[in-house]
Protein backbone atom coordinates (compact mmCIF):
# COMPACT_ATOMS: atom_id res chain seq x y z
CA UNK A 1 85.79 101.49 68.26
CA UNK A 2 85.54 98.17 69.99
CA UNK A 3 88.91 97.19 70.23
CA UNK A 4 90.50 94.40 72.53
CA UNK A 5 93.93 92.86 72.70
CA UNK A 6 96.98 93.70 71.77
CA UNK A 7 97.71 96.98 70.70
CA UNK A 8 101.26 97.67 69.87
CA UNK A 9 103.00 101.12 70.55
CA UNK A 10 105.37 100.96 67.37
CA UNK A 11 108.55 102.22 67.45
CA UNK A 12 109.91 104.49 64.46
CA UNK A 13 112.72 103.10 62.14
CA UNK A 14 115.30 105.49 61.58
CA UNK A 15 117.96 104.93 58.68
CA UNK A 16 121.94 104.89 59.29
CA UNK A 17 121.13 108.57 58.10
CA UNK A 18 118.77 109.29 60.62
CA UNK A 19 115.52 109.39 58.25
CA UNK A 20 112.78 107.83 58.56
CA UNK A 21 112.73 104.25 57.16
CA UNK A 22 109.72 103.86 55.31
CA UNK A 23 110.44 100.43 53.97
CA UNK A 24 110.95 98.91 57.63
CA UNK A 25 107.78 100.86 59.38
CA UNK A 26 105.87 99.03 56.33
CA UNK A 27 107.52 95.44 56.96
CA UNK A 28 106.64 95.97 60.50
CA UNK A 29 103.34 96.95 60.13
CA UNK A 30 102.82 93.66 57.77
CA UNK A 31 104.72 91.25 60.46
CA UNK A 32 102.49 92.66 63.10
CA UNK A 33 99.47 91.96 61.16
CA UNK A 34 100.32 88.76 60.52
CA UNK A 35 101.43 87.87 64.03
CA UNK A 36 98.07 88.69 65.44
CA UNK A 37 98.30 92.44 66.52
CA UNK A 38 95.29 93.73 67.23
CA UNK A 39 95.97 97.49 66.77
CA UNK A 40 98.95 99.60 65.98
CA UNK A 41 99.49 103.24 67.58
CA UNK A 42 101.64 105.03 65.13
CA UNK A 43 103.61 108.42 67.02
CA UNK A 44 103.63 107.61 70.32
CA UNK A 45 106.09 107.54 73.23
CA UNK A 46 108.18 104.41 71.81
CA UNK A 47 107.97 106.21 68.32
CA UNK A 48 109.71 109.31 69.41
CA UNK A 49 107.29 111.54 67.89
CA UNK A 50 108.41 114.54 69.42
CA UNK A 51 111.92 114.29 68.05
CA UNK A 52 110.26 114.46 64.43
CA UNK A 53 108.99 117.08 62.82
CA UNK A 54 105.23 117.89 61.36
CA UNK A 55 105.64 116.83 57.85
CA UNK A 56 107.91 113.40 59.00
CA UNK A 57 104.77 112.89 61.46
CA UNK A 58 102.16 113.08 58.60
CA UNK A 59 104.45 110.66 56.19
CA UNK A 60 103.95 108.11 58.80
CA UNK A 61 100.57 108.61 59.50
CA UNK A 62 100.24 108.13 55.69
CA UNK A 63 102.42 105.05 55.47
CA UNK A 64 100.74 103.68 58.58
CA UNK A 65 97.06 103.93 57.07
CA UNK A 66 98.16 103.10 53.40
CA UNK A 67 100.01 100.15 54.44
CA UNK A 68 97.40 98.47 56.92
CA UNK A 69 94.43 98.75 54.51
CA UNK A 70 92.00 98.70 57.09
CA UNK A 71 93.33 95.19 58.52
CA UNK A 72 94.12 96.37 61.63
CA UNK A 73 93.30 100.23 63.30
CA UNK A 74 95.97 102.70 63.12
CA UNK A 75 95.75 104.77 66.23
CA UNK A 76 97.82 107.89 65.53
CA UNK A 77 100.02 109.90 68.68
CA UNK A 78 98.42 113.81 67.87
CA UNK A 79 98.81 115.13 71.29
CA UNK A 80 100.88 118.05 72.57
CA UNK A 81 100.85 119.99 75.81
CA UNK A 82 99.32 123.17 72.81
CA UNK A 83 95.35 122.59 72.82
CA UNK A 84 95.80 123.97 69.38
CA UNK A 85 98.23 122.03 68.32
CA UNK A 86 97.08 118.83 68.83
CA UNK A 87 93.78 120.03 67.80
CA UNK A 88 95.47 120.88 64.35
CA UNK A 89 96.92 117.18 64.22
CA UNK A 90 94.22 115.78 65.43
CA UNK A 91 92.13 116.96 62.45
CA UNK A 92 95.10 116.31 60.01
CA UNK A 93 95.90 112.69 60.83
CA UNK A 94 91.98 111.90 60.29
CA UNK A 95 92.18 113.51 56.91
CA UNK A 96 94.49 111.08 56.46
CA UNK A 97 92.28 108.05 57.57
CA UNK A 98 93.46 107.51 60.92
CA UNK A 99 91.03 105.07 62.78
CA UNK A 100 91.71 106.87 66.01
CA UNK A 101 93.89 109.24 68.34
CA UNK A 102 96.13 108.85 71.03
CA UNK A 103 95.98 112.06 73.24
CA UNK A 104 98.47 112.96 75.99
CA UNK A 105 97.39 115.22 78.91
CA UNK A 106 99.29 118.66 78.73
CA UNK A 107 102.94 118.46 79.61
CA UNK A 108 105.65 120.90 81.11
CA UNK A 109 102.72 124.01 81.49
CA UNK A 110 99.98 121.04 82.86
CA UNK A 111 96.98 122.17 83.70
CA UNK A 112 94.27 122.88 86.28
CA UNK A 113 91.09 120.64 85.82
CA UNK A 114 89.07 122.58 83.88
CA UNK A 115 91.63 123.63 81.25
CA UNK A 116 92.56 119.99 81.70
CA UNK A 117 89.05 118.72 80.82
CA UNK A 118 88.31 121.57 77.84
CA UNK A 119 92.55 120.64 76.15
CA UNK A 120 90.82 116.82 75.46
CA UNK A 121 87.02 118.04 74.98
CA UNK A 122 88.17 120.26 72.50
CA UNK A 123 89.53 118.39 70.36
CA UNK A 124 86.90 115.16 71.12
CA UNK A 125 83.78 117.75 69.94
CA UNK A 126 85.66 118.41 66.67
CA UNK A 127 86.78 115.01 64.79
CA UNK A 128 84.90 112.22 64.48
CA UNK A 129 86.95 109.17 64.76
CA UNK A 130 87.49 107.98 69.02
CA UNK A 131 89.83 109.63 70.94
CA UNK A 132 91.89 107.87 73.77
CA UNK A 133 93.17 109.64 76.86
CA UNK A 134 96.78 109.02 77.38
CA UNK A 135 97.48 109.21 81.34
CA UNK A 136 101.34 108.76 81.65
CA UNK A 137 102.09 111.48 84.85
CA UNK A 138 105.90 109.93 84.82
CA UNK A 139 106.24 111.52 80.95
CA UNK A 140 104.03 114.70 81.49
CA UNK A 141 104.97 115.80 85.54
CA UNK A 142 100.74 115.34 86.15
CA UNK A 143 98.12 113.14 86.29
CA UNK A 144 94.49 113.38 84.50
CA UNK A 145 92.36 114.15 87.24
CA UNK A 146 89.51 111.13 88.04
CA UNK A 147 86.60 113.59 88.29
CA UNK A 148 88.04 114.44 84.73
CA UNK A 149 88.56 111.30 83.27
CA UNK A 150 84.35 110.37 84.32
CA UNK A 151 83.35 113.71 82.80
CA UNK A 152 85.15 112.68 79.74
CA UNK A 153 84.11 109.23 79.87
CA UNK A 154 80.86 110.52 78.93
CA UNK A 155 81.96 112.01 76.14
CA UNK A 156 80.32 110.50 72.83
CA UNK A 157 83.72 110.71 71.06
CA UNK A 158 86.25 109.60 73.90
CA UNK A 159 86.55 105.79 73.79
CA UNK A 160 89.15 104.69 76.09
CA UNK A 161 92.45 105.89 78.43
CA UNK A 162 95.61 104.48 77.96
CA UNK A 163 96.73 104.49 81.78
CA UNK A 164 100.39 104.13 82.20
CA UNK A 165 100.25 105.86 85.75
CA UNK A 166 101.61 102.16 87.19
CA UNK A 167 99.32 103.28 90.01
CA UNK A 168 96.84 100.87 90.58
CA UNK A 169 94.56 102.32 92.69
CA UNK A 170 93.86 105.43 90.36
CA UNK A 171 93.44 102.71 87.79
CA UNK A 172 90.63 100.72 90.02
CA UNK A 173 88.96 104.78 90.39
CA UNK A 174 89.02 105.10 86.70
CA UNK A 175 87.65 101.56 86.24
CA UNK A 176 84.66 102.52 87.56
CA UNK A 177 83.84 104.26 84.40
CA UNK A 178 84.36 101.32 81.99
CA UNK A 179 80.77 100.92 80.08
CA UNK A 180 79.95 99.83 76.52
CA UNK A 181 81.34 102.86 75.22
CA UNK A 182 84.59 103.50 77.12
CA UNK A 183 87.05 101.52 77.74
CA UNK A 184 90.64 101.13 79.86
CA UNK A 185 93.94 99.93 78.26
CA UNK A 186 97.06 99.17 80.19
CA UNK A 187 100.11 101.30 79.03
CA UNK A 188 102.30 99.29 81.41
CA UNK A 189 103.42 95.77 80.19
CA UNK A 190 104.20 94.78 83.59
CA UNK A 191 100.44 95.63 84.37
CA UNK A 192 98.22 93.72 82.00
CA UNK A 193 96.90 91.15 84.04
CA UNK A 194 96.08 93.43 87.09
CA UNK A 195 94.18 95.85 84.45
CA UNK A 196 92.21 93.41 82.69
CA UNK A 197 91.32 91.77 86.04
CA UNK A 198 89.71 95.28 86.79
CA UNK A 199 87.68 95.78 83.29
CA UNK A 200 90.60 96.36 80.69
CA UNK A 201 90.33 95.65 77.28
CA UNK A 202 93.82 95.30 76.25
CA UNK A 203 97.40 96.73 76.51
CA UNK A 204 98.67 98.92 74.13
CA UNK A 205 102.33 97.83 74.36
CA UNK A 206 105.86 98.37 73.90
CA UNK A 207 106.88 94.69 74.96
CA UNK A 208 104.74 93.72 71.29
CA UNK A 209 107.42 95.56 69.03
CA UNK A 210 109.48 91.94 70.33
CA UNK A 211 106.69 89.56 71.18
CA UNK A 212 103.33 90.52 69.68
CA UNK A 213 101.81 87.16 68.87
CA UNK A 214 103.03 86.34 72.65
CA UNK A 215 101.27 89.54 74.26
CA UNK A 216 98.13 88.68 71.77
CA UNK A 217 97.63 85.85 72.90
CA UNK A 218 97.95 86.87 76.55
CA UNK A 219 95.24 89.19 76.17
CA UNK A 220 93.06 86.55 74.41
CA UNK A 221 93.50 84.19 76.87
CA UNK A 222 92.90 86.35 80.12
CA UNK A 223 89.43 87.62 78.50
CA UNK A 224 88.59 83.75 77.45
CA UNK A 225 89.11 82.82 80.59
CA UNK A 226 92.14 80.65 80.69
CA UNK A 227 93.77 82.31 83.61
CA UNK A 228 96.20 80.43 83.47
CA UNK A 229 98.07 80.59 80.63
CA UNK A 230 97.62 84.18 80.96
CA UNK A 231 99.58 84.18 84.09
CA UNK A 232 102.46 81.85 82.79
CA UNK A 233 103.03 84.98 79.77
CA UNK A 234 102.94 87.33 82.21
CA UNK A 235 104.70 86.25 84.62
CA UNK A 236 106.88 83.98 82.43
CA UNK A 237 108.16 87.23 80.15
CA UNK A 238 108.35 89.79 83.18
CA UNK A 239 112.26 89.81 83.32
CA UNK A 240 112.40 90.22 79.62
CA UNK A 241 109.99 92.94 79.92
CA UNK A 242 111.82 94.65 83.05
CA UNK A 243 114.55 94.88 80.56
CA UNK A 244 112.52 96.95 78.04
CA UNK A 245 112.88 99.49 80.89
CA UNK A 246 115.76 99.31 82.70
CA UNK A 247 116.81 102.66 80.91
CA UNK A 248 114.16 105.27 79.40
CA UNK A 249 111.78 104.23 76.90
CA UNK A 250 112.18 103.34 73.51
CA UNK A 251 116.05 102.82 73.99
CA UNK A 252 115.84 99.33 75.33
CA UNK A 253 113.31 98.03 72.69
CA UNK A 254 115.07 99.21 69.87
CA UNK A 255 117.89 97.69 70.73
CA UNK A 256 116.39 94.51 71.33
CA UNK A 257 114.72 94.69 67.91
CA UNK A 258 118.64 95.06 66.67
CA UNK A 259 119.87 92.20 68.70
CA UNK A 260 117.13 90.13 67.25
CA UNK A 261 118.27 90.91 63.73
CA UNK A 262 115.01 93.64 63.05
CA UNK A 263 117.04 96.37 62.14
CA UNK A 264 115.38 99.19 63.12
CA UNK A 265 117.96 101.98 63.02
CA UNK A 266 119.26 103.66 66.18
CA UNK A 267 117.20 106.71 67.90
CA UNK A 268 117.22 110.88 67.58
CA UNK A 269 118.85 112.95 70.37
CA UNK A 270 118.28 113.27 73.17
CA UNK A 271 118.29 109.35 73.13
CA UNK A 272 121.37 107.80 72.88
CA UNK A 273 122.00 104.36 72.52
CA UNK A 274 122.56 102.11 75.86
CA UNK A 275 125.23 102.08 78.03
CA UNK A 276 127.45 98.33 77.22
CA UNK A 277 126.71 97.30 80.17
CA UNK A 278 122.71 97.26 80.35
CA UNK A 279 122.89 96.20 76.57
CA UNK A 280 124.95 93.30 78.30
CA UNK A 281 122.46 92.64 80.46
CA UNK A 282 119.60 93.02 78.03
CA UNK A 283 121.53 90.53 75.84
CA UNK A 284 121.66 87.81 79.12
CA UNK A 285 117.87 88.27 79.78
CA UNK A 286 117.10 87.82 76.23
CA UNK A 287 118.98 84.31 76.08
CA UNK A 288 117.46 83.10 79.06
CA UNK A 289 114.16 84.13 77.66
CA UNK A 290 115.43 82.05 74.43
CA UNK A 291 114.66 85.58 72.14
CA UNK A 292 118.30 85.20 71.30
């Protein structure tokens, strides 16, 4: 999988009811194609995966696959802090024609390195579409090991790490391992520059559920060498995409989505919507970004 650009971490619609919402995680995967998305991860973070339960999580990898038709890659969140569970995903979501798998280290029990190493070789040595290492140690209380990450970087069926550490000189140790066949995405949207500038092929990106044919063409523009114009969307969209964070993770993009008229439903406790004053604030940002 030689995949560069944009790769959005979708968020999951949710119905007034709390369901899923088929018909909107379709319309969004079409808008996304057509605004230049490079790649859509499907049960990640920003999709609340772990507030949904196995069959909801297969519906979507269905509806994901079904609805892209091969346009675009459908990367699909099967990881879990239970080797065996995620290998059990893992295997399922390919089944269902998943181009590839997002895989988080182990969280809450961790790991030492070896078990570490074996919970991602595991499931690499059994499917046979590319894995990516998810390194988020803010989400999961612990970090994936460099020594790990190079003996996994060798690994025929590991393709890439997401690293959303925000810690840029474990990203530059890692980088040292980018090749042909293994590659480095940011999972920070305030990071994208500073990762490409060290080997990165893309971002895969909350900030795109708003502003994917602006963080496309970001991408495509730092590894085509205009500089530049790279820079101005970076730097030009950083308050906007402060704002995506200023409380946890999908709460602020959702309800930009909804203040943009997207209407993607509201979120699963233990999310709650934002406090009025941040969505205040969110709202200000957005006009002086002219998204509103």
């Amino acid at each position: 999988m030689k995949l560069t650009g944009s790769i959005v971490a979708l968020i999951t619609p949710f119905t007034g009811t709390g369901a899923v919402d088929f018909d909107k995680l379709k319309e969004l995967i079409q808008w996304h194609i057509g605004q230049g998305t490079d790649g859509i991860v499907v049960l990640g973070t920003t999709g609340e995966a772990v507030t949904m339960s196995h069959e909801e999580c297969v519906a979507v990898v269905k509806a994901a696959v079904e609805t892209a038709k091969g346009r675009v890659p459908i990367i699909a969140g099967s990881g879990s802090n239970s080797t065996a569970a995620m290998l059990e995903k893992s295997l399922e979501y390919e089944a269902l024609g998943a181009d590839g798998l997002l895989l988080i280290s182990p969280y809450y029990n961790k790991a030492n390195p070896e078990g570490m190493y074996l919970h991602f070789k595991t499931v690499a040595d059994a499917v046979h579409v590319p894995c990516i290492l998810y390194n988020v140690p803010g989400r999961t209380g612990c970090s994936i090991p460099v020594e790990v990450v190079g003996r996994l970087a060798k690994h025929p069926n590991v393709a890439a790490i997401k690293e959303a550490s925000g810690d840029i000189a474990y990203a530059a140790k890692v980088a040292r391992f980018v090749c042909d066949d293994f590659a480095m995405y940011s999972g920070n949207d305030d990071q994208v520059l500073p990762i490409l500038s060290l080997g990165g092929s893309g971002v895969i990106s909350v900030w795109a559920n708003v502003m994917p044919a602006e963080v496309h063409e970001m991408v495509s523009c730092f590894l085509n060498g205009d500089l530049k114009r790279a820079q101005q969307l970076q730097l030009g969209c950083l308050p906007f995409v402060n704002g995506l964070f200023m409380e946890v993770n999908p709460i602020p993009v959702k309800e930009a989505m909804n203040l943009r008229g997207m209407n993607v439903g509201q979120y699963r406790l233990p999310l709650y919507p934002m406090s009025e004053g941040n969505r205040d604030k969110l709202k200000t940002i957005m006009k002086e970004c002219g998204l509103l």
